[in-house]
Every structure is written in structure tokens, then in C-alpha cells.
Protein backbone atom coordinates (compact mmCIF):
# COMPACT_ATOMS: atom_id res chain seq x y z
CA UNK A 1 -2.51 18.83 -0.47
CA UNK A 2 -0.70 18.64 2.52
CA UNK A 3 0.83 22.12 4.38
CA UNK A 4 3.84 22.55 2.53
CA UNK A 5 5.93 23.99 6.19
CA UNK A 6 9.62 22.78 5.12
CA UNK A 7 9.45 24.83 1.74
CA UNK A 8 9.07 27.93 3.88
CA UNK A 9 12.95 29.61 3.64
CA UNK A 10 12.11 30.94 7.11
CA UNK A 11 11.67 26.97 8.39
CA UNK A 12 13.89 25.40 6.47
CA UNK A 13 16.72 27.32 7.83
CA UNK A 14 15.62 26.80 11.33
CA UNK A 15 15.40 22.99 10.81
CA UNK A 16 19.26 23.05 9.23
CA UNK A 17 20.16 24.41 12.35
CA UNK A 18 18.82 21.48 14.43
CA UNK A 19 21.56 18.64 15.83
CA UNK A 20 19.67 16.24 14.03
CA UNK A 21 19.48 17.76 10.27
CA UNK A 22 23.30 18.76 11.35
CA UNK A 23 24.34 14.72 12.94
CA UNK A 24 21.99 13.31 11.00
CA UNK A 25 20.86 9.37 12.61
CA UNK A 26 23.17 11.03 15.65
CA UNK A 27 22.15 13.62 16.27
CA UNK A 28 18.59 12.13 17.10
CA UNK A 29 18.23 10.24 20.44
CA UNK A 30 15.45 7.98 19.37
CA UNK A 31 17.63 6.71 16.97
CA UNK A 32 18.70 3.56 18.39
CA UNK A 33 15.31 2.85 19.87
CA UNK A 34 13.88 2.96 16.29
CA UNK A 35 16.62 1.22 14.84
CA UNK A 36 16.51 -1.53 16.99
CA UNK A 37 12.65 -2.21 15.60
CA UNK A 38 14.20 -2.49 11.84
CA UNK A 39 14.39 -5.90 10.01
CA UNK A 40 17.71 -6.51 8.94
CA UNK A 41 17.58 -3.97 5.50
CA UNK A 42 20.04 -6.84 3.29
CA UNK A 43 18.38 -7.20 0.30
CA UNK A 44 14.91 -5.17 1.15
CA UNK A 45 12.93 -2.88 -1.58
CA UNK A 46 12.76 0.19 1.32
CA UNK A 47 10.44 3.15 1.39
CA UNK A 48 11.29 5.97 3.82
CA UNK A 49 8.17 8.06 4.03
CA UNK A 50 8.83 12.18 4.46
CA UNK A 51 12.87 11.16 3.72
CA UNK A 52 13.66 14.52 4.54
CA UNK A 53 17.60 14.94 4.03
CA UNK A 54 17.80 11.47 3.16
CA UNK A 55 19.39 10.11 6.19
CA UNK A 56 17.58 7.22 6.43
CA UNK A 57 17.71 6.55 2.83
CA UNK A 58 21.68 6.63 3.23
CA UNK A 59 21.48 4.60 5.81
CA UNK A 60 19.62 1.74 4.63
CA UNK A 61 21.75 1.78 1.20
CA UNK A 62 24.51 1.16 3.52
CA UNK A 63 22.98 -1.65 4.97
CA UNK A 64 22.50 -3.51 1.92
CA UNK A 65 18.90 -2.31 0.85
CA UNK A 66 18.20 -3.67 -2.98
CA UNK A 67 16.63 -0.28 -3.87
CA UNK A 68 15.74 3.14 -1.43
CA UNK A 69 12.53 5.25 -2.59
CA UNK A 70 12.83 8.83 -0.84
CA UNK A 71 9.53 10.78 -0.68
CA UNK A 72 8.73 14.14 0.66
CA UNK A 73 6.53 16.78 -0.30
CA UNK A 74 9.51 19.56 0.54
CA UNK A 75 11.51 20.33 -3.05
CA UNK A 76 14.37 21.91 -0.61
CA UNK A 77 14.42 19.06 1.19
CA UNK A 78 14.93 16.53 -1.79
CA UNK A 79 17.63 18.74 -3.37
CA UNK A 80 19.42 18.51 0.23
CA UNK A 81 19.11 15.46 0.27
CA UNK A 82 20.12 14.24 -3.51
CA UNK A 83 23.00 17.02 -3.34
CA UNK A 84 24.02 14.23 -0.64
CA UNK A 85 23.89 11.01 -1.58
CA UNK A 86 25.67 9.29 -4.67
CA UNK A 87 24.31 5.73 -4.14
CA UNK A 88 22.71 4.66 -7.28
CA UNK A 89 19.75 2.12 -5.38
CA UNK A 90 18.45 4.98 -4.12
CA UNK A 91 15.63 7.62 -5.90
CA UNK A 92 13.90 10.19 -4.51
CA UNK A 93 10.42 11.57 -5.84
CA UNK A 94 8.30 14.49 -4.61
CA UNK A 95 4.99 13.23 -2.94
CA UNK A 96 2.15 14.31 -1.22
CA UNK A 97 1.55 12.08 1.51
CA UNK A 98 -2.25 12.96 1.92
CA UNK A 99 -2.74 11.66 -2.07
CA UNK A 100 -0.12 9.05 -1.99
CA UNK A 101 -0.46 6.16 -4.36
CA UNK A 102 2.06 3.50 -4.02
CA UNK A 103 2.59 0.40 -6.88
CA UNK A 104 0.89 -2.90 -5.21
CA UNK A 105 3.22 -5.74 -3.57
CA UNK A 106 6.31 -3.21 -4.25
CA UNK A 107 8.31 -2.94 -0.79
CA UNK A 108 9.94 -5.35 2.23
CA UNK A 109 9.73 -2.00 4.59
CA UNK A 110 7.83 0.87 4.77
CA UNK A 111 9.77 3.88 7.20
CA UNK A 112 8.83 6.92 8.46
CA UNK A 113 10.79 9.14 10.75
CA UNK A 114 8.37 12.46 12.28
CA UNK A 115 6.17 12.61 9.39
CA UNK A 116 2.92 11.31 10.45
CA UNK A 117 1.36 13.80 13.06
CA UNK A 118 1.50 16.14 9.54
CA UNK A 119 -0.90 13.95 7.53
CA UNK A 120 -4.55 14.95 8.19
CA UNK A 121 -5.85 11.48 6.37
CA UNK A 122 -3.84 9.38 8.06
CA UNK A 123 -5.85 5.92 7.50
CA UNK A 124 -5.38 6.67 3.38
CA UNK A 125 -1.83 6.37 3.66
CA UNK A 126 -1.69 3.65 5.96
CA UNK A 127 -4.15 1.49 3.52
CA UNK A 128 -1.66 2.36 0.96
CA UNK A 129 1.45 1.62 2.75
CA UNK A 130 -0.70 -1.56 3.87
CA UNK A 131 -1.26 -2.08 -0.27
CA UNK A 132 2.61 -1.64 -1.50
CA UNK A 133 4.31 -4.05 1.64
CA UNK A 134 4.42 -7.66 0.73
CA UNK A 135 3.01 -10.43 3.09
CA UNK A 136 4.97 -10.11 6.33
CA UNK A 137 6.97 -6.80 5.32
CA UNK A 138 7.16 -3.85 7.89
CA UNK A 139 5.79 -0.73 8.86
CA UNK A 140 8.10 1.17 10.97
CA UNK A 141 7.51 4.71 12.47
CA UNK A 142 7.97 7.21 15.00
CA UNK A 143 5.54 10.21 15.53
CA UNK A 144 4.88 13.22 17.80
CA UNK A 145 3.32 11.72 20.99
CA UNK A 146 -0.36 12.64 21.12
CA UNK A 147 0.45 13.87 24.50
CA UNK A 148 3.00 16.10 23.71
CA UNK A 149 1.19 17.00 20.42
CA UNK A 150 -2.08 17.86 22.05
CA UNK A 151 -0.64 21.21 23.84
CA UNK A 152 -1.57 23.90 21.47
CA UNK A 153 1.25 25.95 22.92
CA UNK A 154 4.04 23.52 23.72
CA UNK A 155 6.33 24.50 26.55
CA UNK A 156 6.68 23.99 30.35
CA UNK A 157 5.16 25.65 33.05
CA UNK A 158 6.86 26.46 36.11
CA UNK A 159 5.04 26.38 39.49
CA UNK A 160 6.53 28.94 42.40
CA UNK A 161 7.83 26.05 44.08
CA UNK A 162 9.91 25.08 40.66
CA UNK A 163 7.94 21.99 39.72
CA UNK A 164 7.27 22.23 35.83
CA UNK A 165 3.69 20.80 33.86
CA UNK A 166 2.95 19.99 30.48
CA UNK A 167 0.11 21.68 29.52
CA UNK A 168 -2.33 19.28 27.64
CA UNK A 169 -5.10 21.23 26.10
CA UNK A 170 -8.20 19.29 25.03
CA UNK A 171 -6.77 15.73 24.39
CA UNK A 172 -9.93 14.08 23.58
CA UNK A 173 -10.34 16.86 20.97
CA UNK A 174 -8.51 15.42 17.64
CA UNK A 175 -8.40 17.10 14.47
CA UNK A 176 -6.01 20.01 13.17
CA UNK A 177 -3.52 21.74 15.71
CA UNK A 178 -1.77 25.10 14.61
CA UNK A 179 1.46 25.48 16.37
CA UNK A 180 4.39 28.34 15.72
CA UNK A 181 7.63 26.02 15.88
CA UNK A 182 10.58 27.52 13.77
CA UNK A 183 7.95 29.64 11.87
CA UNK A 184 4.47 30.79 12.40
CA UNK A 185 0.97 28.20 11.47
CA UNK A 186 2.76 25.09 11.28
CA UNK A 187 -0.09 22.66 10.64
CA UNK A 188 -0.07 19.26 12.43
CA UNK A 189 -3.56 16.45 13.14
CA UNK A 190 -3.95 15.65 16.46
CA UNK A 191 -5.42 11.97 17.27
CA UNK A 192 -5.19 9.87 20.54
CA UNK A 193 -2.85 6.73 20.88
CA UNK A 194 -6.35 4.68 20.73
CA UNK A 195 -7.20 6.10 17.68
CA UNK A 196 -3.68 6.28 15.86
CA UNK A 197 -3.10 2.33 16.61
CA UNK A 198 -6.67 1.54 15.57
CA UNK A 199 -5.98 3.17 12.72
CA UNK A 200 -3.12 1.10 12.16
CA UNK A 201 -4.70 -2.02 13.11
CA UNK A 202 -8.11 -1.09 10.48
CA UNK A 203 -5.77 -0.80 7.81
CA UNK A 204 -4.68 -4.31 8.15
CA UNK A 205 -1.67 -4.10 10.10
CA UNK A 206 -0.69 -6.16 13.16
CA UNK A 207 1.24 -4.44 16.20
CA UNK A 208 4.54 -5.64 16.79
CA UNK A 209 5.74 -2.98 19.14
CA UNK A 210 4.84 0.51 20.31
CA UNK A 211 7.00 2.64 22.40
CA UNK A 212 6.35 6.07 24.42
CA UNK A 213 9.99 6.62 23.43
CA UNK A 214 12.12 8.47 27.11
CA UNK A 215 16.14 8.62 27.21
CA UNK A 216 18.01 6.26 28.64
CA UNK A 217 20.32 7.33 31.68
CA UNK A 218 23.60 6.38 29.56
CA UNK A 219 22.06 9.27 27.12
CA UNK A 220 20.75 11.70 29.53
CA UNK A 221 24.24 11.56 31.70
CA UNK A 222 25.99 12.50 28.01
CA UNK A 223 23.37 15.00 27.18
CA UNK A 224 21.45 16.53 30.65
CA UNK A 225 19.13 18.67 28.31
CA UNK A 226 17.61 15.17 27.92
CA UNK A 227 16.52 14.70 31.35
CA UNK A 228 13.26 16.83 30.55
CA UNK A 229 12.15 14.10 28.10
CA UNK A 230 11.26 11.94 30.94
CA UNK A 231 8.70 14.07 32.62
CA UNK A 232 6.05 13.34 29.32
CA UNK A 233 6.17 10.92 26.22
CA UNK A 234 7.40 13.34 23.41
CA UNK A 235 7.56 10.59 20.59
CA UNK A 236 5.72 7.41 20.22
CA UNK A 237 7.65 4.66 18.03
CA UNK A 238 5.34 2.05 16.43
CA UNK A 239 6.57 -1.45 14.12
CA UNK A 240 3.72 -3.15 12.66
CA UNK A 241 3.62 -6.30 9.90
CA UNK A 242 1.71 -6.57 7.30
């Protein structure tokens, strides 16, 4: 079973404090990168994948969507989430992403927003997301950037001179990563790009579009604490058809 992390009280009330679980879609910059990947939702069976609060799920209702399925393995995160919404298309269930089992031929678009890098058998789920999509329905994702993810310490250093690095520790080296972000052992799978699109592309899938997602200037002139997000790829956003 996958690391249970957002059940953790000590966690979960460091991740409510975050602009995005506050804003929501807002409150998180890649937003309208991702979005901009997304099929129009009218009339789509939609999956959101790790649904978290349910912001996605929201979203999509609001779009039209002819049913949302929420999944996440976190039960504080699905009674967040359900405490919120009041759309009948939309259900939420409590899955384990490392044992998921989908039905066959059941969705128009598979989503998943920072979920991914938590899943140690990663080409499982994607055959099974591969399984439940119907002939040309999408996979659309974004994911900690294997660069960013393969630090084992996140964080800049600073040389004497003021010039900052990212430390990337062992990239080639994939496998499990422990990290202490908003609580102590918080278990992630490290994998290169190579290997995380080949993945994709051995489960059947075929690449539409991959981004190593970076402001834009209109975002980092509203928000300057963004500027740092251009020295190193800290998300990678990825649309694939089945």
C-alpha cells in the first residue's frame, strides 16, 4: 500500500496552510499551463487521480463533465473535499493508487495533479489508466520534476559570491527518495524523464505534450517569490492519448 503521508495530522495541517489547498486552481501557478492541455470536459466521464480537496473534481463539474470520480488514498482529504462540494456527478472513493483497478472502457479523461512521483509502481497504474480511457481519451498530469525530485535534501545553496545551486544528488539513481517536507519520511520514487515517458509510452500511450513547467514573467512580476522557479524545472506537465 502506498505511504499514507496526508493522513498524518502533523501534514495535513501543513498542507491546509499552503496557497494552493487555501486558492485552490489559484492558488497554483501551473494551473493554466495544465489547463490549457485539457480537452474541452462537456460531456466527459472524468477521473482525477489523488483528487485531494477536490478542486479539480469541482472544476470539471463546472465545466460540464457527465460524471467526476475523486480518488485518493487520504480519508482527511476526501472528507475535505466531500464537506465541499454538493454537485451530484461527482463521487469520491478511497483508493490506493499502487493496487488501483479501474472498470475497462469507463472514462474520456484520466487527471492527475502532484500525485505521481508518490506511486512506487508507476507502469501498473498507467496500464490501468491506459485500460479504463476509451480510444482517443486523455491522460493528463503534472508531477515533481525528476530534477527537482532527485535532491534528497531539497533547498538552495548559496555560493559566497550569492549565486545559488540546486543540489542534484545521484540522478541516474531511481528508486525510493525519503524527504522531510511538512513532516518527517515523506516517501516519494524517483525515475528520470527517459524513464517516466517510456513508461508512459510502454503502457500504450502516445505523447501529446510534455512541459518542464517555469513561470511566465506576467506571473513572476505579480508574485517575485516565483522568479526562483526559473533557475531548475520543479514540475513536469505531461498529456498523452490513448
Amino acid at each position: 500500500m502506498a505511504q499514507n503521508i496526508y493522513d498524518n495530522p502533523d501534514f495535513f495541517h501543513g498542507y491546509s496552510q499552503l496557497g494552493r489547498s487555501r486558492e485552490g486552481l489559484a492558488g497554483a501557478a501551473e494551473w493554466p499551463a495544465l489547463q490549457a492541455l485539457l480537452p474541452p470536459v462537456e460531456g466527459l466521464d472524468v477521473v482525477d487521480l489523488g483528487c485531494g480537496y477536490g478542486w479539480f473534481c469541482r472544476w470539471a463539474a463546472e465545466q460540464g463533465a457527465a460524471s467526476v470520480l475523486g480518488l485518493d488514498v487520504s480519508s482527511l482529504m476526501l472528507d475535505k473535499a466531500r464537506s465541499s462540494t454538493l454537485e451530484a456527478r461527482i463521487r469520491y472513493a478511497r483508493e490506493d493508487l499502487d493496487t488501483l483497478e479501474l472498470p475497462k472502457a469507463a472514462f474520456d479523461l484520466a487527471y492527475s495533479s502532484l500525485t505521481l512521483h508518490y506511486i512506487d509502481d508507476l507502469p501498473r497504474l498507467f496500464a490501468s489508466v491506459h485500460a479504463a480511457l476509451r480510444p482517443g481519451a486523455r491522460l493528463v498530469f503534472s508531477i515533481e520534476h525528476p530534477i527537482y525530485m532527485a535532491s534528497r535534501n531539497p533547498g538552495w545553496i548559496v555560493a559566497a559570491d550569492g549565486g545559488k545551486t540546486w543540489p542534484v544528488d545521484s540522478y541516474q539513481h531511481e528508486g525510493q527518495r525519503v524527504t522531510n517536507w511538512l513532516a518527517d519520511g515523506v516517501i516519494k520514487y524517483h525515475r528520470t524523464l527517459g524513464t517516466l515517458l517510456n513508461q508512459l509510452i510502454g503502457a500504450g500511450f502516445t505523447l501529446a505534450h510534455v512541459q518542464e513547467w517555469g513561470p511566465s514573467a506576467e506571473q513572476i512580476q505579480a508574485c517575485p517569490a516565483l522568479a526562483e522557479e526559473q533557475e531548475r524545472p520543479m514540475l513536469c506537465l505531461v498529456a498523452a492519448h490513448r
